[in-house]
PDB file of N, CA and C in Angstrom:
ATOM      1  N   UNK A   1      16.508  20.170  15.931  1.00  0.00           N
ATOM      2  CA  UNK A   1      15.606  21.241  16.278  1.00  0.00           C
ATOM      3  C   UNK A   1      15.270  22.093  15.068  1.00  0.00           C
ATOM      4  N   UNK A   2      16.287  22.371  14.307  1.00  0.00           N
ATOM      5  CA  UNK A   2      16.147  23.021  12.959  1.00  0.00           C
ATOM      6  C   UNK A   2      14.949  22.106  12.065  1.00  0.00           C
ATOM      7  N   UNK A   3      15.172  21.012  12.249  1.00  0.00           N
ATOM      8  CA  UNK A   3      13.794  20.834  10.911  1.00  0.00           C
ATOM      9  C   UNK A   3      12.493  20.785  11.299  1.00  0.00           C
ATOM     10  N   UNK A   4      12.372  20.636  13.016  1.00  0.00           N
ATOM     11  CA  UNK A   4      11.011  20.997  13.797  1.00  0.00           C
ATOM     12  C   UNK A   4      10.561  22.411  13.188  1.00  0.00           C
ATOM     13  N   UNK A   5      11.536  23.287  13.313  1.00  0.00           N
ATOM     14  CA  UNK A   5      10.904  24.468  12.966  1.00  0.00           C
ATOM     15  C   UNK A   5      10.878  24.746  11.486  1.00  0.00           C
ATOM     16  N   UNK A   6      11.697  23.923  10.680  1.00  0.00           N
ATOM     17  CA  UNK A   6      11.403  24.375   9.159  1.00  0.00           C
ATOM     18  C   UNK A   6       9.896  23.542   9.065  1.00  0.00           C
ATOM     19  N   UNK A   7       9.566  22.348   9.612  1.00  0.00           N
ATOM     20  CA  UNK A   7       8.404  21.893   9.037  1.00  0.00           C
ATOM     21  C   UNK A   7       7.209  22.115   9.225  1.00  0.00           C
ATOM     22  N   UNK A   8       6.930  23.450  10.688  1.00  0.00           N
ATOM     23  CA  UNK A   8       6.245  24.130  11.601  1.00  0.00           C
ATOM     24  C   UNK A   8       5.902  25.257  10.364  1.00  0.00           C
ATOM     25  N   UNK A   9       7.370  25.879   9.713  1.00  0.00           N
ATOM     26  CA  UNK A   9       6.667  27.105   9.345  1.00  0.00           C
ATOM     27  C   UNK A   9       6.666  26.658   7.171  1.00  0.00           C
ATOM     28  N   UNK A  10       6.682  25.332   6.831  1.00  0.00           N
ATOM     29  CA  UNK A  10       5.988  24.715   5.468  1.00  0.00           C
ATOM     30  C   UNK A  10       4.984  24.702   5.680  1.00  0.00           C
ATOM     31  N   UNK A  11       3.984  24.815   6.719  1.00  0.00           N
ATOM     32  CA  UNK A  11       2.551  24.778   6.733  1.00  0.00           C
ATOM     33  C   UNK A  11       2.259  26.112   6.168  1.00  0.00           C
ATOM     34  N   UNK A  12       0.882  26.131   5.283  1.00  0.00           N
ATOM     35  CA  UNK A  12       0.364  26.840   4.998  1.00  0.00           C
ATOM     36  C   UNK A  12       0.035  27.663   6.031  1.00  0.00           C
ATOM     37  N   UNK A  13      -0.879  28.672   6.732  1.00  0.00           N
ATOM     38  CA  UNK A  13      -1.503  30.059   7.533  1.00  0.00           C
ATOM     39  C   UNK A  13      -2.789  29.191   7.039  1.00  0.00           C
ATOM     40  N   UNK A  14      -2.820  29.201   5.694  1.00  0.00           N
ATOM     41  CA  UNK A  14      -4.237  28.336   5.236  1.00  0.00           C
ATOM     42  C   UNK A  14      -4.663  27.185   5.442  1.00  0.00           C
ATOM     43  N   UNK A  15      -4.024  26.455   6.353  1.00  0.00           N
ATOM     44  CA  UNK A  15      -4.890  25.159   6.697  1.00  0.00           C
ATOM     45  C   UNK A  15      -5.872  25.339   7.971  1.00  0.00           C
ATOM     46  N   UNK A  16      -6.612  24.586   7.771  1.00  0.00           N
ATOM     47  CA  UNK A  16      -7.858  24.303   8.962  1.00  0.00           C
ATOM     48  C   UNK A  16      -7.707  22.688   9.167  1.00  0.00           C
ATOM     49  N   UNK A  17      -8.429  22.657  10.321  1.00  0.00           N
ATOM     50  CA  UNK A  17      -8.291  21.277  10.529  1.00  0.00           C
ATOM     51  C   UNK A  17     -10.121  20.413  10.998  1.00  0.00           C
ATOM     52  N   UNK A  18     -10.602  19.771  10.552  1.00  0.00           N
ATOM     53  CA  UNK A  18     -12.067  19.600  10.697  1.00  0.00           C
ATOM     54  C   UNK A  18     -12.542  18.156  11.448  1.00  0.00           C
ATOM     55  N   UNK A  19     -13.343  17.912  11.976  1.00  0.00           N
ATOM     56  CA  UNK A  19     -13.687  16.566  12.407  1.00  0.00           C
ATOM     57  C   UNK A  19     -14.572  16.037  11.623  1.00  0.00           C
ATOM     58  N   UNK A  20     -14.347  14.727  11.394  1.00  0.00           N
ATOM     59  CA  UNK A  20     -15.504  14.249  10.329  1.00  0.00           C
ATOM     60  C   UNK A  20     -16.260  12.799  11.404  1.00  0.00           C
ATOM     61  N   UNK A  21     -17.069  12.728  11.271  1.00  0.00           N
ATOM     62  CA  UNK A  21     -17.651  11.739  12.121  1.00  0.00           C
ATOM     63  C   UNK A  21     -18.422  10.225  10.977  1.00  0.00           C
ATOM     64  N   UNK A  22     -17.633   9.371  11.069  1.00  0.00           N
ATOM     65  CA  UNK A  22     -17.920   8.219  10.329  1.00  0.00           C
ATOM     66  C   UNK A  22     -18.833   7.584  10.917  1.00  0.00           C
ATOM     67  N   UNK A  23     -19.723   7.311  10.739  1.00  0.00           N
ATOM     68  CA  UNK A  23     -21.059   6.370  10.897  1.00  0.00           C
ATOM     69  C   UNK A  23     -21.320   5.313  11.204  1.00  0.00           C
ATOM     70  N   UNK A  24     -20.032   4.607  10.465  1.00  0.00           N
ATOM     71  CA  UNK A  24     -20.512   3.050  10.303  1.00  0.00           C
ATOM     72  C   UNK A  24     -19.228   2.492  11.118  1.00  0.00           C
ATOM     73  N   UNK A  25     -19.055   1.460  11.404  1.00  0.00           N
ATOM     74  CA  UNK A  25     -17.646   0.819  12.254  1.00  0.00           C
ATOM     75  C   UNK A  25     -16.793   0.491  10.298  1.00  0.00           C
ATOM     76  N   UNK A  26     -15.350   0.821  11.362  1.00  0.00           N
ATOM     77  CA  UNK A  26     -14.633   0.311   9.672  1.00  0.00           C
ATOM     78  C   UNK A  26     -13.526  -0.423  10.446  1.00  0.00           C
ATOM     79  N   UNK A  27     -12.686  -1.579   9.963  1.00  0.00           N
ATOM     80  CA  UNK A  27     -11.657  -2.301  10.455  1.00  0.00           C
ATOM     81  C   UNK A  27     -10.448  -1.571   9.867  1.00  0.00           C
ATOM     82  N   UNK A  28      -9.238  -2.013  11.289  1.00  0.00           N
ATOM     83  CA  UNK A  28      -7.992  -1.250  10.919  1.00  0.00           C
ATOM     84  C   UNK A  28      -7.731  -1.246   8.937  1.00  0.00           C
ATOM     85  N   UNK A  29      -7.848  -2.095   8.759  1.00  0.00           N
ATOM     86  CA  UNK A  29      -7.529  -2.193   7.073  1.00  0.00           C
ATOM     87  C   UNK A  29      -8.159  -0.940   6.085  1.00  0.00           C
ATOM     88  N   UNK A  30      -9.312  -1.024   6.563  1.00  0.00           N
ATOM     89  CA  UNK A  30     -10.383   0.293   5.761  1.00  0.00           C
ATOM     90  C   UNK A  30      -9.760   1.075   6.488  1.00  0.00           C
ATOM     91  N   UNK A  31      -9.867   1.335   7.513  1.00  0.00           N
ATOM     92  CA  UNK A  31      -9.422   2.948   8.239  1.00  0.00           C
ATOM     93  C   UNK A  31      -8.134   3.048   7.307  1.00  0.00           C
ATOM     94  N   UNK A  32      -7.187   2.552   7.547  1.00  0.00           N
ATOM     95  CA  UNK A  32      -5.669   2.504   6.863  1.00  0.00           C
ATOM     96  C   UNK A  32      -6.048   3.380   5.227  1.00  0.00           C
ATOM     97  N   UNK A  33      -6.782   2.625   4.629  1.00  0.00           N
ATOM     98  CA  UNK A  33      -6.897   2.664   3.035  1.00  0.00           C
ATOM     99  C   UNK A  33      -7.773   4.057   3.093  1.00  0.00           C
ATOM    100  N   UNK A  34      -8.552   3.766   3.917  1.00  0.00           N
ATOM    101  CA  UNK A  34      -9.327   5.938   3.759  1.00  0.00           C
ATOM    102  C   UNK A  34      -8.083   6.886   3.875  1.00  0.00           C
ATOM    103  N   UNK A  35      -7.380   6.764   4.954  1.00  0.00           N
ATOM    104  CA  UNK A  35      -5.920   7.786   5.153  1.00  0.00           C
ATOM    105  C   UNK A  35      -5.686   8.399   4.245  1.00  0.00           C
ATOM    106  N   UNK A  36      -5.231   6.962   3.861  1.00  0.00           N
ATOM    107  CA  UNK A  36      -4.275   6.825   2.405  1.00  0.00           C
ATOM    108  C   UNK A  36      -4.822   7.335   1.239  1.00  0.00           C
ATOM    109  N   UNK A  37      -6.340   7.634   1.548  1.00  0.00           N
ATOM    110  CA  UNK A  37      -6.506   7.954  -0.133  1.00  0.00           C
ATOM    111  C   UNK A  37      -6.602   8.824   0.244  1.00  0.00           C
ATOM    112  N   UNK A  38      -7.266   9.823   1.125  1.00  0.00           N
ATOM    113  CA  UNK A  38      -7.479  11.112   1.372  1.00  0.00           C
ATOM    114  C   UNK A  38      -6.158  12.105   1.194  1.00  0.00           C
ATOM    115  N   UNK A  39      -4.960  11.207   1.993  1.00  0.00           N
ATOM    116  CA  UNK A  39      -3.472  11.882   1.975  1.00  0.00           C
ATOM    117  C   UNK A  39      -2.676  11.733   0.534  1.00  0.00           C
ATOM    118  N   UNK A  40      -3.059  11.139  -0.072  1.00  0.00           N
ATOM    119  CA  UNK A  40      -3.178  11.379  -1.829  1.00  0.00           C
ATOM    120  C   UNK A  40      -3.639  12.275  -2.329  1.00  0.00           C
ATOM    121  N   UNK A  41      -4.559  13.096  -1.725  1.00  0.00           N
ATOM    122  CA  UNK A  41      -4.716  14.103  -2.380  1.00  0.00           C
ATOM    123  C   UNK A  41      -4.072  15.443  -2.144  1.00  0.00           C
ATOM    124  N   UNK A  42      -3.711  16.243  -3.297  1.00  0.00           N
ATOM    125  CA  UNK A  42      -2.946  17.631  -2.920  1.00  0.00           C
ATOM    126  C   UNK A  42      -3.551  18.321  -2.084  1.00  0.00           C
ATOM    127  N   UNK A  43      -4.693  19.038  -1.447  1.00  0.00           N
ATOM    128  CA  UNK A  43      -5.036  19.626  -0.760  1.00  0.00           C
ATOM    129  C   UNK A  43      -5.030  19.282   0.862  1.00  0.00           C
ATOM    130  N   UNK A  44      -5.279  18.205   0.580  1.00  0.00           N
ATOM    131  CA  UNK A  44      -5.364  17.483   2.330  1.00  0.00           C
ATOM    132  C   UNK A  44      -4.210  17.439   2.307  1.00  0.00           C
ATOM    133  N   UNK A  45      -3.585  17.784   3.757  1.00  0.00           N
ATOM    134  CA  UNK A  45      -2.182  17.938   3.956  1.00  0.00           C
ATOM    135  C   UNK A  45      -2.546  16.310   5.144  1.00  0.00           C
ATOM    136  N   UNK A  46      -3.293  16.247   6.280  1.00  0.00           N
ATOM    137  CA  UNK A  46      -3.295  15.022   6.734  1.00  0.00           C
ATOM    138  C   UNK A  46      -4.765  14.693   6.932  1.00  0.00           C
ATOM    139  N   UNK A  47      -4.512  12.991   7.214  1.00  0.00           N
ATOM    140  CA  UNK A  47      -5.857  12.463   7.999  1.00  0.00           C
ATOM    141  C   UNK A  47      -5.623  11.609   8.601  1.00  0.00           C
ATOM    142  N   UNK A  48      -6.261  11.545  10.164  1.00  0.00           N
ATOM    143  CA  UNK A  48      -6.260  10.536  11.038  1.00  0.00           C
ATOM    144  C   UNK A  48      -7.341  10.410  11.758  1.00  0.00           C
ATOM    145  N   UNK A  49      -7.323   8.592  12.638  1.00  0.00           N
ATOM    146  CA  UNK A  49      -8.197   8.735  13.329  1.00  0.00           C
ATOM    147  C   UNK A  49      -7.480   8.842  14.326  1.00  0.00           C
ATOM    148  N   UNK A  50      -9.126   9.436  15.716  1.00  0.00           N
ATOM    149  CA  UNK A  50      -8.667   9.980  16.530  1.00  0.00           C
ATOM    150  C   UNK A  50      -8.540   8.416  17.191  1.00  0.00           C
ATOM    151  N   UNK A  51      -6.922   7.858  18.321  1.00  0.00           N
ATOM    152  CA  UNK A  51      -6.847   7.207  19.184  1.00  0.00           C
ATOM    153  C   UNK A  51      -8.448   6.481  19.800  1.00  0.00           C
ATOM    154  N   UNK A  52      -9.069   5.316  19.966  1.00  0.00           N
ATOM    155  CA  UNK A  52      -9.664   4.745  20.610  1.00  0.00           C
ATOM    156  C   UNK A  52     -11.211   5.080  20.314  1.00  0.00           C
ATOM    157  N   UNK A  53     -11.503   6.109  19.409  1.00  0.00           N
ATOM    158  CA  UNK A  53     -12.490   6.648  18.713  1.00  0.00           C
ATOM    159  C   UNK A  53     -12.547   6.585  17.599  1.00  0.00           C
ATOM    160  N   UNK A  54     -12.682   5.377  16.913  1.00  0.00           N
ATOM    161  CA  UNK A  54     -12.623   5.069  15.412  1.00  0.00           C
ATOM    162  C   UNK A  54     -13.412   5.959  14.685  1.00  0.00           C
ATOM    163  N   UNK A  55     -14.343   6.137  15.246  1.00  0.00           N
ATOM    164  CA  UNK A  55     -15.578   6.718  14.311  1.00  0.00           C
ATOM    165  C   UNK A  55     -15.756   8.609  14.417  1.00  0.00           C
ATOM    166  N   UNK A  56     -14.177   8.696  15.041  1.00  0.00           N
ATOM    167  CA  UNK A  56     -13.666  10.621  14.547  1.00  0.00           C
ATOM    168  C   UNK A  56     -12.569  10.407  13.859  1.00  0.00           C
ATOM    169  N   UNK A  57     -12.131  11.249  12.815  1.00  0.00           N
ATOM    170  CA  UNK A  57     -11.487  11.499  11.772  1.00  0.00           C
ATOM    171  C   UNK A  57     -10.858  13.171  11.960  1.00  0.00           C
ATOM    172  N   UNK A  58      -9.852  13.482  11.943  1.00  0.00           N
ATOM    173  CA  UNK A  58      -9.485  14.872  12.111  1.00  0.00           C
ATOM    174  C   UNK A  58      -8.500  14.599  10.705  1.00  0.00           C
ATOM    175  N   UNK A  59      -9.039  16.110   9.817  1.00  0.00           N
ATOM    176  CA  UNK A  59      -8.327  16.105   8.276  1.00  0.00           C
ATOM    177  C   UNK A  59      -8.062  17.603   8.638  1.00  0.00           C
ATOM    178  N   UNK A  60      -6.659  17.372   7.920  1.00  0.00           N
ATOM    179  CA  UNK A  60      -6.274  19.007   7.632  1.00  0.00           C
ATOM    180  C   UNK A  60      -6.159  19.416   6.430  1.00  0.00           C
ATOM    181  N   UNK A  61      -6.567  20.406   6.247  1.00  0.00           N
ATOM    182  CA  UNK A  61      -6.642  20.444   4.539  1.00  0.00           C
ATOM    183  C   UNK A  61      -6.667  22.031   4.519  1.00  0.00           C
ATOM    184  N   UNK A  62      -6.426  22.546   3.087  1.00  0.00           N
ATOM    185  CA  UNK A  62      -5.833  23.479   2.562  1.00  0.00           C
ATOM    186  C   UNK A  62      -7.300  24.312   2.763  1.00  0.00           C
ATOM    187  N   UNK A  63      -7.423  25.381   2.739  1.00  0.00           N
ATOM    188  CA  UNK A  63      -8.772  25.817   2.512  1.00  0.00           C
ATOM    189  C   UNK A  63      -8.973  26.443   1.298  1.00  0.00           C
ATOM    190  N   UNK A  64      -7.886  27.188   0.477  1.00  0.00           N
ATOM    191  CA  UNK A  64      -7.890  28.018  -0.551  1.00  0.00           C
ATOM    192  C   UNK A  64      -8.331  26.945  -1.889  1.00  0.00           C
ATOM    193  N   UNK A  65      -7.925  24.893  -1.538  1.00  0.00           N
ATOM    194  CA  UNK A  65      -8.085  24.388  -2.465  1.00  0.00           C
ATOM    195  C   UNK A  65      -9.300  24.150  -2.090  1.00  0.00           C
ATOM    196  N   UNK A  66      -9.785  23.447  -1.218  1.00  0.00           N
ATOM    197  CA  UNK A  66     -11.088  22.651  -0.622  1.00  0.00           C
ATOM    198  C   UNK A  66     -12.069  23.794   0.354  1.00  0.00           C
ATOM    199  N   UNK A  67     -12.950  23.130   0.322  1.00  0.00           N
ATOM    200  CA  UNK A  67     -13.759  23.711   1.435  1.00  0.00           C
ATOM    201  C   UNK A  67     -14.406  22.241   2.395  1.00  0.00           C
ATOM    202  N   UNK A  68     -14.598  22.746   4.024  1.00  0.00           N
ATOM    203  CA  UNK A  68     -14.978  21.250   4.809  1.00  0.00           C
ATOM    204  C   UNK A  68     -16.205  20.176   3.744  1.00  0.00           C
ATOM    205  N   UNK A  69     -16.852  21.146   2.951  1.00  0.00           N
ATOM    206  CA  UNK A  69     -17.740  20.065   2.164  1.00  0.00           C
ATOM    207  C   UNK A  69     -16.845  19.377   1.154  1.00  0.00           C
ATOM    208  N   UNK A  70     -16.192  20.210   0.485  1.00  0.00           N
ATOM    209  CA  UNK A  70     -15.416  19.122  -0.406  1.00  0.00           C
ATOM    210  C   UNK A  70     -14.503  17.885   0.643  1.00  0.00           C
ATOM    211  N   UNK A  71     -14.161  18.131   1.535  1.00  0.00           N
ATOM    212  CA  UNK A  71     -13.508  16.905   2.209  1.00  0.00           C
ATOM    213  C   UNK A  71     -14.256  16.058   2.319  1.00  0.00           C
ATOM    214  N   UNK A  72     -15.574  16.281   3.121  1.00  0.00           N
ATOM    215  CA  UNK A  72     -16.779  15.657   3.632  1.00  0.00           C
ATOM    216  C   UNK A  72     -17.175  14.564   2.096  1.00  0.00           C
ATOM    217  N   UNK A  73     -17.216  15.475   0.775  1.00  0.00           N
ATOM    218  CA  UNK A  73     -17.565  14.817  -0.441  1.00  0.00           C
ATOM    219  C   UNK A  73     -16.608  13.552  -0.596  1.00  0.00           C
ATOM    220  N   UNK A  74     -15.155  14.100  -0.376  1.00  0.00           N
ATOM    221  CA  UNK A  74     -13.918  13.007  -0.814  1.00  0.00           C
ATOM    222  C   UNK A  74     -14.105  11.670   0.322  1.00  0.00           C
ATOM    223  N   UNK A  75     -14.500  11.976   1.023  1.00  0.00           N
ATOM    224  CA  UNK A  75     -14.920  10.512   2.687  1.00  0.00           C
ATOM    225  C   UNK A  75     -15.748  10.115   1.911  1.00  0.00           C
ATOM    226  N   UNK A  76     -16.421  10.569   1.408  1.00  0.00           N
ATOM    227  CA  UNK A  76     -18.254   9.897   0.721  1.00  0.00           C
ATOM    228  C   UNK A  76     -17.820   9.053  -0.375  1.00  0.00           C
ATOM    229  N   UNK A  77     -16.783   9.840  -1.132  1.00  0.00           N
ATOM    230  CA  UNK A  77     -16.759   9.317  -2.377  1.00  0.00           C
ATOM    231  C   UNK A  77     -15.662   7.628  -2.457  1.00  0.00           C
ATOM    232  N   UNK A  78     -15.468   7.661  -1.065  1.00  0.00           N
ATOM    233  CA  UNK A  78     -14.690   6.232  -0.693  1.00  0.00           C
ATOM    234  C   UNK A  78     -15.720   4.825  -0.379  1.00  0.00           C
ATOM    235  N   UNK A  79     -16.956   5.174  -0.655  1.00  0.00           N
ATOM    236  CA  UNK A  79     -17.957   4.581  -0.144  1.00  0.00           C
ATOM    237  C   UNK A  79     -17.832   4.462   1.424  1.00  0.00           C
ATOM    238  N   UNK A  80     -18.334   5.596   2.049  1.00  0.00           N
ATOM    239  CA  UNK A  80     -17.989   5.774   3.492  1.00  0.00           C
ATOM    240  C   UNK A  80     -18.809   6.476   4.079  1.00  0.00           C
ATOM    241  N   UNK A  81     -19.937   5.915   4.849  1.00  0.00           N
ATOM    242  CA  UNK A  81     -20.435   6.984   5.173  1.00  0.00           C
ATOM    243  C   UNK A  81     -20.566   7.787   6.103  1.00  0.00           C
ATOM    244  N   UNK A  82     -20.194   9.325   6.507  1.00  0.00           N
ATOM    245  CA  UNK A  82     -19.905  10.273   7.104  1.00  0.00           C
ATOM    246  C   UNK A  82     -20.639  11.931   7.393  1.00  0.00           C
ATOM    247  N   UNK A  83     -20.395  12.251   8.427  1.00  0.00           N
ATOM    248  CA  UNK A  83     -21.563  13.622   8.566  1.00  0.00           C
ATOM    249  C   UNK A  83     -19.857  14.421   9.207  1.00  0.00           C
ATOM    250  N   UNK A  84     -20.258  15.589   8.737  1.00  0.00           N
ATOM    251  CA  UNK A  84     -19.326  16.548   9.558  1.00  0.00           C
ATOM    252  C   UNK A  84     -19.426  17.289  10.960  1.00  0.00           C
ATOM    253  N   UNK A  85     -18.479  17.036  11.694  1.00  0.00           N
ATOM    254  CA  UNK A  85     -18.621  17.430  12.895  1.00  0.00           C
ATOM    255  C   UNK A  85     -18.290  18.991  12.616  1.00  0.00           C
ATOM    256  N   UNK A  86     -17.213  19.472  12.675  1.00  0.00           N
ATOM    257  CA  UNK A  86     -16.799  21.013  12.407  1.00  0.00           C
ATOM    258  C   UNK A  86     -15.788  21.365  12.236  1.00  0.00           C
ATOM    259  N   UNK A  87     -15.222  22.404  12.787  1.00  0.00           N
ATOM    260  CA  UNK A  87     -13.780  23.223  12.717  1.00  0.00           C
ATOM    261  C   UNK A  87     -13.278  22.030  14.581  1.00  0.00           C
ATOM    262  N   UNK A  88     -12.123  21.954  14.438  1.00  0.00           N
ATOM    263  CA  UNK A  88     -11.086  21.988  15.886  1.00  0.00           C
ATOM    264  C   UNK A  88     -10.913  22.917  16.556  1.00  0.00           C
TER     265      UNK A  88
END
């Protein structure tokens, strides 16, 4: 129970969490490898897709480093193409 709550309160106050809406169909393999690069980066704390809806993406990310366009830029810059849905 103790590390539920230590890892509850390592979150920043500053994260947001955004929907990104992918465009195109991508196979488990690509979905996998977008994650992964996105969660490589220091600011994004996570990314997933949503269950049975391939084509939503929920990223959490820092806001003080990024802003939802810079995320939106980092999806793009995977050759991926994507429009932003909004805040959660």
């Amino acid at each position: 129970m103790g590390q539920v709550i230590q890892s509850i309160m390592a979150e920043p106050e500053n994260t947001v969490e955004i929907v990104v809406h992918i465009t195109e169909t991508l196979g488990e393999q690509r979905r996998g490898d977008l994650v992964a690069g996105l969660e490589d980066n220091g600011g994004i704390t996570t990314a997933e897709f949503c269950p049975l809806r391939y084509h939503l993406m929920l990223v959490r990310y820092d806001r003080d480093i990024y802003s939802s366009q810079d995320v939106l830029d980092r999806v793009r810059a995977q050759n991926v193409d994507a429009r932003l849905i909004g805040p959660v």
